[in-house]
N, C-alpha and C. Protein backbone atom coordinates (compact mmCIF):
# COMPACT_ATOMS: atom_id res chain seq x y z
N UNK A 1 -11.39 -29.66 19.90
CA UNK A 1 -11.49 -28.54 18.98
C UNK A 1 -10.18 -28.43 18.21
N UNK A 2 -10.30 -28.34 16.78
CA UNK A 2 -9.13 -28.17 16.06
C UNK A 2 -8.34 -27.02 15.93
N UNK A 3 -7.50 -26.72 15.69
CA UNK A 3 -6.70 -25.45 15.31
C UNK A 3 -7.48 -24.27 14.76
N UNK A 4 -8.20 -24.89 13.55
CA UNK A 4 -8.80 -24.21 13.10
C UNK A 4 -10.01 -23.32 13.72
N UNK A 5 -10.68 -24.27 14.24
CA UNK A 5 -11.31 -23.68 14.91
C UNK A 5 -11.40 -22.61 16.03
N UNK A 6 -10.01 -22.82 17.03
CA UNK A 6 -10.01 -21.83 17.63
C UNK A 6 -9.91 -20.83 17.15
N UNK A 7 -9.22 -20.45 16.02
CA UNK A 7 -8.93 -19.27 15.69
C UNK A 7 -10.00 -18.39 15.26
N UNK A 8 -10.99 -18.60 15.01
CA UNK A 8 -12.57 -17.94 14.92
C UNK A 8 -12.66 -17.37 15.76
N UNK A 9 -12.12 -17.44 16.85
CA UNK A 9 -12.87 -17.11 17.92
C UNK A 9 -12.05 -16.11 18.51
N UNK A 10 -12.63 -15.90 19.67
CA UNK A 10 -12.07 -14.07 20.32
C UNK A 10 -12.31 -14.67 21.59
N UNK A 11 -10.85 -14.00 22.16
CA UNK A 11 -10.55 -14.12 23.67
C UNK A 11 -11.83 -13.31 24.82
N UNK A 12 -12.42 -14.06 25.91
CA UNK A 12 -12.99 -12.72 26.39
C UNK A 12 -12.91 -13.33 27.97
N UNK A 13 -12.07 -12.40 28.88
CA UNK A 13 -12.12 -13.11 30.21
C UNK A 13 -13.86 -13.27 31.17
N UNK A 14 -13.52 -14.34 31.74
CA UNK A 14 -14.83 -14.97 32.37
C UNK A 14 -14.82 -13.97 33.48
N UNK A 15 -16.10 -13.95 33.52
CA UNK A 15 -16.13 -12.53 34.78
C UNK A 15 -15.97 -12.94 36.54
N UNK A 16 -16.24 -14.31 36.39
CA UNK A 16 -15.81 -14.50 37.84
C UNK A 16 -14.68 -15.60 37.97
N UNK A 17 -14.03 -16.23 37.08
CA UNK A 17 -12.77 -17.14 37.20
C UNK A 17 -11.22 -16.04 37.07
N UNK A 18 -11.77 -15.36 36.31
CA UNK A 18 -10.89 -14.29 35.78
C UNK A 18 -9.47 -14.91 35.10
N UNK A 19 -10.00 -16.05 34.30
CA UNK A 19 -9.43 -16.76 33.20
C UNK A 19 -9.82 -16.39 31.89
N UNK A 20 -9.02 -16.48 30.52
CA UNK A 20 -9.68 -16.04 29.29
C UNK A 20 -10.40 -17.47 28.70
N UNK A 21 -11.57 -17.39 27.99
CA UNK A 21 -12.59 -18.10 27.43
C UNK A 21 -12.58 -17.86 26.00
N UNK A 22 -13.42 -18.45 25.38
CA UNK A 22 -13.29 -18.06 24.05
C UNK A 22 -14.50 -18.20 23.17
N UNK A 23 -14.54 -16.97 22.56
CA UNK A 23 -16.30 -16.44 21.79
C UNK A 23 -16.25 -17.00 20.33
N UNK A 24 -16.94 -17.22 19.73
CA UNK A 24 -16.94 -17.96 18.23
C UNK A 24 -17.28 -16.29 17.77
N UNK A 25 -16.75 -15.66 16.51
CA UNK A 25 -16.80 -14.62 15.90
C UNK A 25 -17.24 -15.05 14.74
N UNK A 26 -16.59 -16.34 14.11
CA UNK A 26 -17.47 -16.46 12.37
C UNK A 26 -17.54 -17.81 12.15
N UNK A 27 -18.38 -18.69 11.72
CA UNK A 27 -18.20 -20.17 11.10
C UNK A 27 -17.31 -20.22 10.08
N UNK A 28 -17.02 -21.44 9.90
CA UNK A 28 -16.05 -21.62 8.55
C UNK A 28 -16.43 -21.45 7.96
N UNK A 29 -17.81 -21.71 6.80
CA UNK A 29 -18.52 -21.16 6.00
C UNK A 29 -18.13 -19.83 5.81
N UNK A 30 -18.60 -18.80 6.85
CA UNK A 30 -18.17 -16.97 6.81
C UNK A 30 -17.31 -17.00 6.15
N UNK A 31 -15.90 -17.78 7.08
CA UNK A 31 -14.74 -17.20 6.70
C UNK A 31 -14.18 -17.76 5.15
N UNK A 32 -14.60 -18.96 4.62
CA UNK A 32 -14.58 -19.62 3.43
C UNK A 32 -14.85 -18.57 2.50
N UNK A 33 -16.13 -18.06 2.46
CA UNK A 33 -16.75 -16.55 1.72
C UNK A 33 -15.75 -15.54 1.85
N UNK A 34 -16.01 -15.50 2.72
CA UNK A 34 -14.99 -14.13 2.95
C UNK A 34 -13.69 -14.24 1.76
N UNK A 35 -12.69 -15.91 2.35
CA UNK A 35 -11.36 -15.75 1.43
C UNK A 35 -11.72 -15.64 -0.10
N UNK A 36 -12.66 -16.85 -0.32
CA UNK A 36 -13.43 -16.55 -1.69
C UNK A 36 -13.30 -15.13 -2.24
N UNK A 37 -14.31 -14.56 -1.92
CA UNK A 37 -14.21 -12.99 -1.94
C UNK A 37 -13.29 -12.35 -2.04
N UNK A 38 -12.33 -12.39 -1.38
CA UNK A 38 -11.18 -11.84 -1.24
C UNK A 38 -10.17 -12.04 -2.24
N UNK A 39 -9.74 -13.51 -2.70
CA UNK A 39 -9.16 -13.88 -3.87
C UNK A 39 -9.57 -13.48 -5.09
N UNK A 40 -10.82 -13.12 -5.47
CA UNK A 40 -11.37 -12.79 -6.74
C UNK A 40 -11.30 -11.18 -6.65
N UNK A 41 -11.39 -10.91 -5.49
CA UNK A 41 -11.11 -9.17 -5.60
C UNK A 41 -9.36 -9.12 -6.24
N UNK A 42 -9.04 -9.61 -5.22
CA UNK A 42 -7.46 -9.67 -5.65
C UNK A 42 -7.25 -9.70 -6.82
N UNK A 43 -7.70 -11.10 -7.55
CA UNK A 43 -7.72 -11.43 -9.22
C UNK A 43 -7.97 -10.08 -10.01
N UNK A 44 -8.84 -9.85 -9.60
CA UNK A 44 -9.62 -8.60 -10.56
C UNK A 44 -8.74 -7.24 -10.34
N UNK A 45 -8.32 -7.09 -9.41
CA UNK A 45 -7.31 -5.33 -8.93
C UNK A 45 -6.46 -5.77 -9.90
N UNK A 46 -5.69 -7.19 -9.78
CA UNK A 46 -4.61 -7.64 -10.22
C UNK A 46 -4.31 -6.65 -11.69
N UNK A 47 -5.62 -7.75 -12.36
CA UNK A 47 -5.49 -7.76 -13.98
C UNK A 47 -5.91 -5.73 -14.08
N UNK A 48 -6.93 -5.70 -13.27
CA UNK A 48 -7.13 -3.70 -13.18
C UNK A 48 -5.75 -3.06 -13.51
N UNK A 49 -4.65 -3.43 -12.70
CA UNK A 49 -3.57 -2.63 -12.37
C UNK A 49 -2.52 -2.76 -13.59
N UNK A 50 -2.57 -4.20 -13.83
CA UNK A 50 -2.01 -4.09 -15.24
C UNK A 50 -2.51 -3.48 -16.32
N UNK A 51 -3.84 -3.53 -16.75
CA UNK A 51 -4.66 -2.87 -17.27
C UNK A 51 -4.35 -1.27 -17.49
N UNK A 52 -4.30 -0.66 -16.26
CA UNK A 52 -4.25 1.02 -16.23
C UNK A 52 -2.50 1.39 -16.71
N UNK A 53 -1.85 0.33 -16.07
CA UNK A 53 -0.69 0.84 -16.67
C UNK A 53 -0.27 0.35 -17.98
N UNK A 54 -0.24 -0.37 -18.54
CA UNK A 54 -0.66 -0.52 -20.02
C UNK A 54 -1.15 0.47 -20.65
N UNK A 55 -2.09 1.03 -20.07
CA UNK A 55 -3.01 1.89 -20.82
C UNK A 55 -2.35 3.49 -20.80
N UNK A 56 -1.64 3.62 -19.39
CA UNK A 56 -0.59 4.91 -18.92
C UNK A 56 0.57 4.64 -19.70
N UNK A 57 1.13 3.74 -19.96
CA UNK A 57 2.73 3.80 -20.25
C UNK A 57 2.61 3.05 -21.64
N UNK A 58 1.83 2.25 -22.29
CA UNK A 58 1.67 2.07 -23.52
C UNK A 58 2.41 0.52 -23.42
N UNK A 59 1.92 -0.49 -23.89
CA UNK A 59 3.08 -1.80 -24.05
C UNK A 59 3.31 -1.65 -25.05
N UNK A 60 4.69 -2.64 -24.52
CA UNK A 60 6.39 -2.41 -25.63
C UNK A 60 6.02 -2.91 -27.03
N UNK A 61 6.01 -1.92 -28.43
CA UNK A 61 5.83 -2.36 -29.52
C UNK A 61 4.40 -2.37 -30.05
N UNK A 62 3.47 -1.07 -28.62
CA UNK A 62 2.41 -0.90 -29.22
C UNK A 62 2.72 0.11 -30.56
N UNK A 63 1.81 0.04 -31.28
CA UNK A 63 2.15 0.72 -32.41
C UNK A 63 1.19 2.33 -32.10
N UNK A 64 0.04 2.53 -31.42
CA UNK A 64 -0.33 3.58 -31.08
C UNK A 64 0.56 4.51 -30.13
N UNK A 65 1.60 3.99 -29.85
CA UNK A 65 2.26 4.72 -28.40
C UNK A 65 3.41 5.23 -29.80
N UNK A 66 3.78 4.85 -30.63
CA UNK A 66 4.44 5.15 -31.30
C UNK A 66 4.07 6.65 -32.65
N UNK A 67 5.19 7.45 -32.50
CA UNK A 67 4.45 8.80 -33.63
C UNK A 67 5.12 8.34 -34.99
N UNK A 68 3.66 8.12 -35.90
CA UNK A 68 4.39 7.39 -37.36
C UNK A 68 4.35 8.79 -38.31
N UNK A 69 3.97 10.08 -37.75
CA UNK A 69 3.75 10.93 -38.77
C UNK A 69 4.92 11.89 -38.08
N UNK A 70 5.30 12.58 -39.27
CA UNK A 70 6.61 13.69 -38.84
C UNK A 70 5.73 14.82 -38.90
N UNK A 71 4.55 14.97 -39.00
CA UNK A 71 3.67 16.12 -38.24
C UNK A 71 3.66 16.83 -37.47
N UNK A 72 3.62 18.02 -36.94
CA UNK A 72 4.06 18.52 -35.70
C UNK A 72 3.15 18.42 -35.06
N UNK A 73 3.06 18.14 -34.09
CA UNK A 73 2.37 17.65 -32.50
C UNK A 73 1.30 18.76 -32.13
N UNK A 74 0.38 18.82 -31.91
CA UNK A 74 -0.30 20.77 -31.48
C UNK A 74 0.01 20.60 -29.89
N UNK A 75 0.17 21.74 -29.17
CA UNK A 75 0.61 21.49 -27.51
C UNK A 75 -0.27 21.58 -26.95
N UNK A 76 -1.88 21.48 -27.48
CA UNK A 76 -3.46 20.97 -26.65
C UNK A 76 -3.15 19.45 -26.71
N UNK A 77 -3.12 19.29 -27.68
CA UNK A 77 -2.97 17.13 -27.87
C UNK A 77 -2.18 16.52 -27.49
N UNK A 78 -0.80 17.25 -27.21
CA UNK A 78 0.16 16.96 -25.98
C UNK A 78 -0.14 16.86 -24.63
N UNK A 79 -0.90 18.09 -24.35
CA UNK A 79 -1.42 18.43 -23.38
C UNK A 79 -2.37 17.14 -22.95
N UNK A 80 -3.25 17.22 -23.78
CA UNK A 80 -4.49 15.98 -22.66
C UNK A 80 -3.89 14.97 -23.03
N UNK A 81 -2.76 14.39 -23.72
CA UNK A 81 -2.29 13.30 -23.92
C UNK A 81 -1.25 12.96 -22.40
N UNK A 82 -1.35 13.87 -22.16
CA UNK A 82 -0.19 14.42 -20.51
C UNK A 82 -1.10 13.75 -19.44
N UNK A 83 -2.56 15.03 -19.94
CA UNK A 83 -3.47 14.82 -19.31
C UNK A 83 -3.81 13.03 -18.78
N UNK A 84 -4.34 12.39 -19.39
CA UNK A 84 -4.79 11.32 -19.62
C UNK A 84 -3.83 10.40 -18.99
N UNK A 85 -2.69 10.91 -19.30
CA UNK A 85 -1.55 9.41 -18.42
C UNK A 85 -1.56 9.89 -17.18
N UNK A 86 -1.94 10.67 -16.58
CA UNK A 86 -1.68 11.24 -15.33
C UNK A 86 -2.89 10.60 -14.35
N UNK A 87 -3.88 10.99 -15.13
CA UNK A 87 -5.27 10.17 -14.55
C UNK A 87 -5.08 8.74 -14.61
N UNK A 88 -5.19 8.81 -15.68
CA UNK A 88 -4.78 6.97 -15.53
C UNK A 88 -3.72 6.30 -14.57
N UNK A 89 -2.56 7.19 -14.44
CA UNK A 89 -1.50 6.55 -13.42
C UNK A 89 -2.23 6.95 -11.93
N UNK A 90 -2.96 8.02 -11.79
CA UNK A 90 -3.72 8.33 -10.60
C UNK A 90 -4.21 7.07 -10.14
N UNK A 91 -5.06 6.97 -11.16
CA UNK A 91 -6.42 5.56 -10.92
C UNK A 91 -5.70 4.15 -10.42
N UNK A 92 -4.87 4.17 -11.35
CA UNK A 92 -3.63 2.87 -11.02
C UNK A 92 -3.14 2.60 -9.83
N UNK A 93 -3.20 3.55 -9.27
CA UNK A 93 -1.77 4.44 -7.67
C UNK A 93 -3.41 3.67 -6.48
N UNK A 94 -4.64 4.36 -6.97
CA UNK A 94 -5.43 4.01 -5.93
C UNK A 94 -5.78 2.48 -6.08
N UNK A 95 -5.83 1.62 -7.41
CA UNK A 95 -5.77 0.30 -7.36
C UNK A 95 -5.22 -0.48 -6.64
N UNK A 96 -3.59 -0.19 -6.86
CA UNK A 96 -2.73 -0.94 -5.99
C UNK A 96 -2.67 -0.40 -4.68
N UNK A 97 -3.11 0.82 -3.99
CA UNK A 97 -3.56 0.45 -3.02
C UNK A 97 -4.80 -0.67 -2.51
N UNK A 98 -5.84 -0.33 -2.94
CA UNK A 98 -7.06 -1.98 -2.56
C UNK A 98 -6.39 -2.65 -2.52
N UNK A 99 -5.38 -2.91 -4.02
CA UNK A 99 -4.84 -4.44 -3.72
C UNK A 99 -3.85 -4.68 -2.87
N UNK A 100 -3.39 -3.89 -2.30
CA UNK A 100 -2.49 -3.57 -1.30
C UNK A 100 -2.90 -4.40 0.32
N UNK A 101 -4.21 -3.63 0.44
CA UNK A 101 -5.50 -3.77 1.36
C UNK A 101 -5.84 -5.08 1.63
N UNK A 102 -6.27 -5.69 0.03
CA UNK A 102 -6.81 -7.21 -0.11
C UNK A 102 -5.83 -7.70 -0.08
N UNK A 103 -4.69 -7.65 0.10
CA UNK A 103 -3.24 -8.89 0.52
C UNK A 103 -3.14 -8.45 1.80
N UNK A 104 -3.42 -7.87 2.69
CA UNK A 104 -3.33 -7.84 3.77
C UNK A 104 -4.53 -8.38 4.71
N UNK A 105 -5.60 -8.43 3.89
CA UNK A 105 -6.86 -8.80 4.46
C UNK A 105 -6.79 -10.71 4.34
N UNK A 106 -6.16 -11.04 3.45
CA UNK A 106 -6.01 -12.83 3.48
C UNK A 106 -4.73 -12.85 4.32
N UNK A 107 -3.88 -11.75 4.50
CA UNK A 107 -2.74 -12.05 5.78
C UNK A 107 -3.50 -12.21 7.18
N UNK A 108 -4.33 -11.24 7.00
CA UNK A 108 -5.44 -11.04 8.22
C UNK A 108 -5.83 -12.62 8.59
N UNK A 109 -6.56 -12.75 7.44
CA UNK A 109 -7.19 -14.41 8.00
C UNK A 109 -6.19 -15.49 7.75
N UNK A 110 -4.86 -15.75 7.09
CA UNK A 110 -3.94 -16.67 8.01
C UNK A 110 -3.30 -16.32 9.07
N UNK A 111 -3.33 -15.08 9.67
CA UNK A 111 -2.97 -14.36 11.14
C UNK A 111 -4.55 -14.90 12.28
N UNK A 112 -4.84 -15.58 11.87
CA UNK A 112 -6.45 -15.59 12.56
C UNK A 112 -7.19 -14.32 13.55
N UNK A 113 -6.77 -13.29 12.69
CA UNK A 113 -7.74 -12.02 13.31
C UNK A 113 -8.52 -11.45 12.18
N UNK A 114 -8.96 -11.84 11.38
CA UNK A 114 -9.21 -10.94 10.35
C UNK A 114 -11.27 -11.28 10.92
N UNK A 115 -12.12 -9.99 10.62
CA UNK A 115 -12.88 -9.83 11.47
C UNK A 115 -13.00 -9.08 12.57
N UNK A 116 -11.60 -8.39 13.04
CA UNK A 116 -11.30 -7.81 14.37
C UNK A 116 -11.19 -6.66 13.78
N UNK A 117 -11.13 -4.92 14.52
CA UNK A 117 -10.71 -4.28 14.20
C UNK A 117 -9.82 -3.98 15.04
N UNK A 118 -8.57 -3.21 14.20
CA UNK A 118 -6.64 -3.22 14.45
C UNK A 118 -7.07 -2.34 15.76
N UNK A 119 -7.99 -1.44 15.54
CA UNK A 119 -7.87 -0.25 16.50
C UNK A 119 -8.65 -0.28 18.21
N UNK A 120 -9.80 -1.18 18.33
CA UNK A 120 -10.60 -1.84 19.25
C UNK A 120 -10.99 -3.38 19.80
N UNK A 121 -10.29 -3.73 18.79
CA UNK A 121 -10.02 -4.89 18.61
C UNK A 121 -11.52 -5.75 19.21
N UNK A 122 -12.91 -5.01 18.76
CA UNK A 122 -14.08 -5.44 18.61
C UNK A 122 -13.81 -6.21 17.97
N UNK A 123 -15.07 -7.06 17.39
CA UNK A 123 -15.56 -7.51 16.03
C UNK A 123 -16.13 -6.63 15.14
N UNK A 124 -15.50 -6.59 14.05
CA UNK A 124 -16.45 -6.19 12.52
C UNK A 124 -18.03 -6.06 12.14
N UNK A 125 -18.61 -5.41 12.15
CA UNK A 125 -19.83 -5.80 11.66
C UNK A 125 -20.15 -6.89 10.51
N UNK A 126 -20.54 -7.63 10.73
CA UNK A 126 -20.97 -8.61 8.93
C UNK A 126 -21.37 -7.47 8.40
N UNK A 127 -22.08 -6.23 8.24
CA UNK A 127 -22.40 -5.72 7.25
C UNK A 127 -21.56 -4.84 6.83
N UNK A 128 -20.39 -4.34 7.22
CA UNK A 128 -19.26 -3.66 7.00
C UNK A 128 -18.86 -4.84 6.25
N UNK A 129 -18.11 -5.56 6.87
CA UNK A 129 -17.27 -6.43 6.12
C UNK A 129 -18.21 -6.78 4.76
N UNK A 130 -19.08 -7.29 4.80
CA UNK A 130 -19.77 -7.92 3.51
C UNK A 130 -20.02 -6.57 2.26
N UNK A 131 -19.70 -5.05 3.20
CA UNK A 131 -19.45 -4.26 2.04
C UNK A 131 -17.81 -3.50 1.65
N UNK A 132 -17.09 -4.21 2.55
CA UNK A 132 -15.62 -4.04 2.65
C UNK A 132 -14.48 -4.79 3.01
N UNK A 133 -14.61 -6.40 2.75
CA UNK A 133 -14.29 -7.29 3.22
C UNK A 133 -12.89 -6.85 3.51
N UNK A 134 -11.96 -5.97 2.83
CA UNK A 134 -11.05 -5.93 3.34
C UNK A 134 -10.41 -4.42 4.38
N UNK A 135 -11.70 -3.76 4.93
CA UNK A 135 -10.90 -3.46 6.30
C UNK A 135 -10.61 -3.60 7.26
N UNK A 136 -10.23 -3.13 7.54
CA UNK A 136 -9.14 -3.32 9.15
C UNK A 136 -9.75 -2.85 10.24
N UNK A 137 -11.06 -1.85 10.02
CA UNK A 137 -11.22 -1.01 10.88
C UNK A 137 -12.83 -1.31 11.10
N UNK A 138 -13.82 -1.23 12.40
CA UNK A 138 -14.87 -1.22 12.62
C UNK A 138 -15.53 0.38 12.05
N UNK A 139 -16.64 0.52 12.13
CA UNK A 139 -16.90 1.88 12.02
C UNK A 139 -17.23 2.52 12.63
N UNK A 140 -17.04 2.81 13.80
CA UNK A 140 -16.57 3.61 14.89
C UNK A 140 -15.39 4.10 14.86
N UNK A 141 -14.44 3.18 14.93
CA UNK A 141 -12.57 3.41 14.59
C UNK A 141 -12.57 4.31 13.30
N UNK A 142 -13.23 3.77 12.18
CA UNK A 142 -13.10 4.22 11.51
C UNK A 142 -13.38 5.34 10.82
N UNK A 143 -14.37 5.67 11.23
CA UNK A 143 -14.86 7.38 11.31
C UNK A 143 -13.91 8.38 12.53
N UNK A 144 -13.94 7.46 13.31
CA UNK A 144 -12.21 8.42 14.39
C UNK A 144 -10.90 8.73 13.11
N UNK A 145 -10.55 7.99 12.85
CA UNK A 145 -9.50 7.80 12.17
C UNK A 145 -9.66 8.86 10.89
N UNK A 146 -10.77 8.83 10.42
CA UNK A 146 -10.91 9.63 9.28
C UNK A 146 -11.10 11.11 9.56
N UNK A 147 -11.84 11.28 11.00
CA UNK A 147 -11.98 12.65 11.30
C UNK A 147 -10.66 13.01 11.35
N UNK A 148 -9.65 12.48 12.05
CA UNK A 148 -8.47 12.78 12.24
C UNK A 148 -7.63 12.99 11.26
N UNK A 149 -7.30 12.56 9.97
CA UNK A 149 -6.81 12.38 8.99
C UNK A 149 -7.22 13.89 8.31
N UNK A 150 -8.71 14.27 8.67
CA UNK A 150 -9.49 15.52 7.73
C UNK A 150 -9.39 16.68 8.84
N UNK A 151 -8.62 16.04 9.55
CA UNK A 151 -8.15 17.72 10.43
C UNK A 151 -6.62 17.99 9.88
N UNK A 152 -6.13 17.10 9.51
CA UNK A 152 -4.62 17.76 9.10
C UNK A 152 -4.79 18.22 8.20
């Protein structure tokens, strides 16, 4: 068995040697998808994040970010102009978190745990993961975690 291969897999002691054994958790295929997946999410937050801030902070020598009229300003159009970078830097703030998430989720799978959750260190559901490839958490953990979070 190659390197690779073990790492799929999950420790589970034998019930009467009381040595650890080892469970296959995903084929290479899975996990191939999975990084797939994962890289193109990445790609896409990437260009997102540049995107929103561009769009919040204006690039250098845009000519719209610039005031060509000596007009006076009204302080409503200031206002949602306030407005608007604020949301937008909001939206931005929660981007680079995902992408935050999805670089930790391909750390996950060259750490060979990714599939596990941090907190039970179960396996993942395929159907969690295939709708969240990059958490950390089963959903059990993860509804703990959140109740907890919505009590403070």
């Amino acid at each position: 068995m190659t390197d690779f291969d073990s790492w799929s897999q999950s420790k589970k002691q034998h019930p009467f040697l009381g040595h650890f054994i080892r469970e296959p958790t995903m084929t290479h295929p899975e996990l191939a998808t999975y990084r797939r997946q994962l890289l193109a999410l990445h790609n896409r937050l990437d260009g997102d994040v540049s995107f929103l801030t561009d769009e919040a902070l204006g690039k250098a020598g845009d000519e719209s970010y610039v005031r060509l009229s000596h007009a006076p300003i009204h302080m409503a159009d200031s206002g949602t102009e306030c407005f608007e970078q604020q949301f937008t830097l909001g939206l931005r703030e929660n981007e680079e978190r995902r992408l935050q998430e999805v670089a930790a989720a391909l750390e996950r799978l060259e750490q060979r745990v990714f599939g596990r959750c941090e907190e039970c260190q179960q396996t993942i559901s395929q159907t969690r993961l295939h709708a969240l490839p990059y958490t950390r958490y089963c959903v059990r953990c993860a509804r703990q975690i959140q109740g907890k979070t919505a009590e403070r």
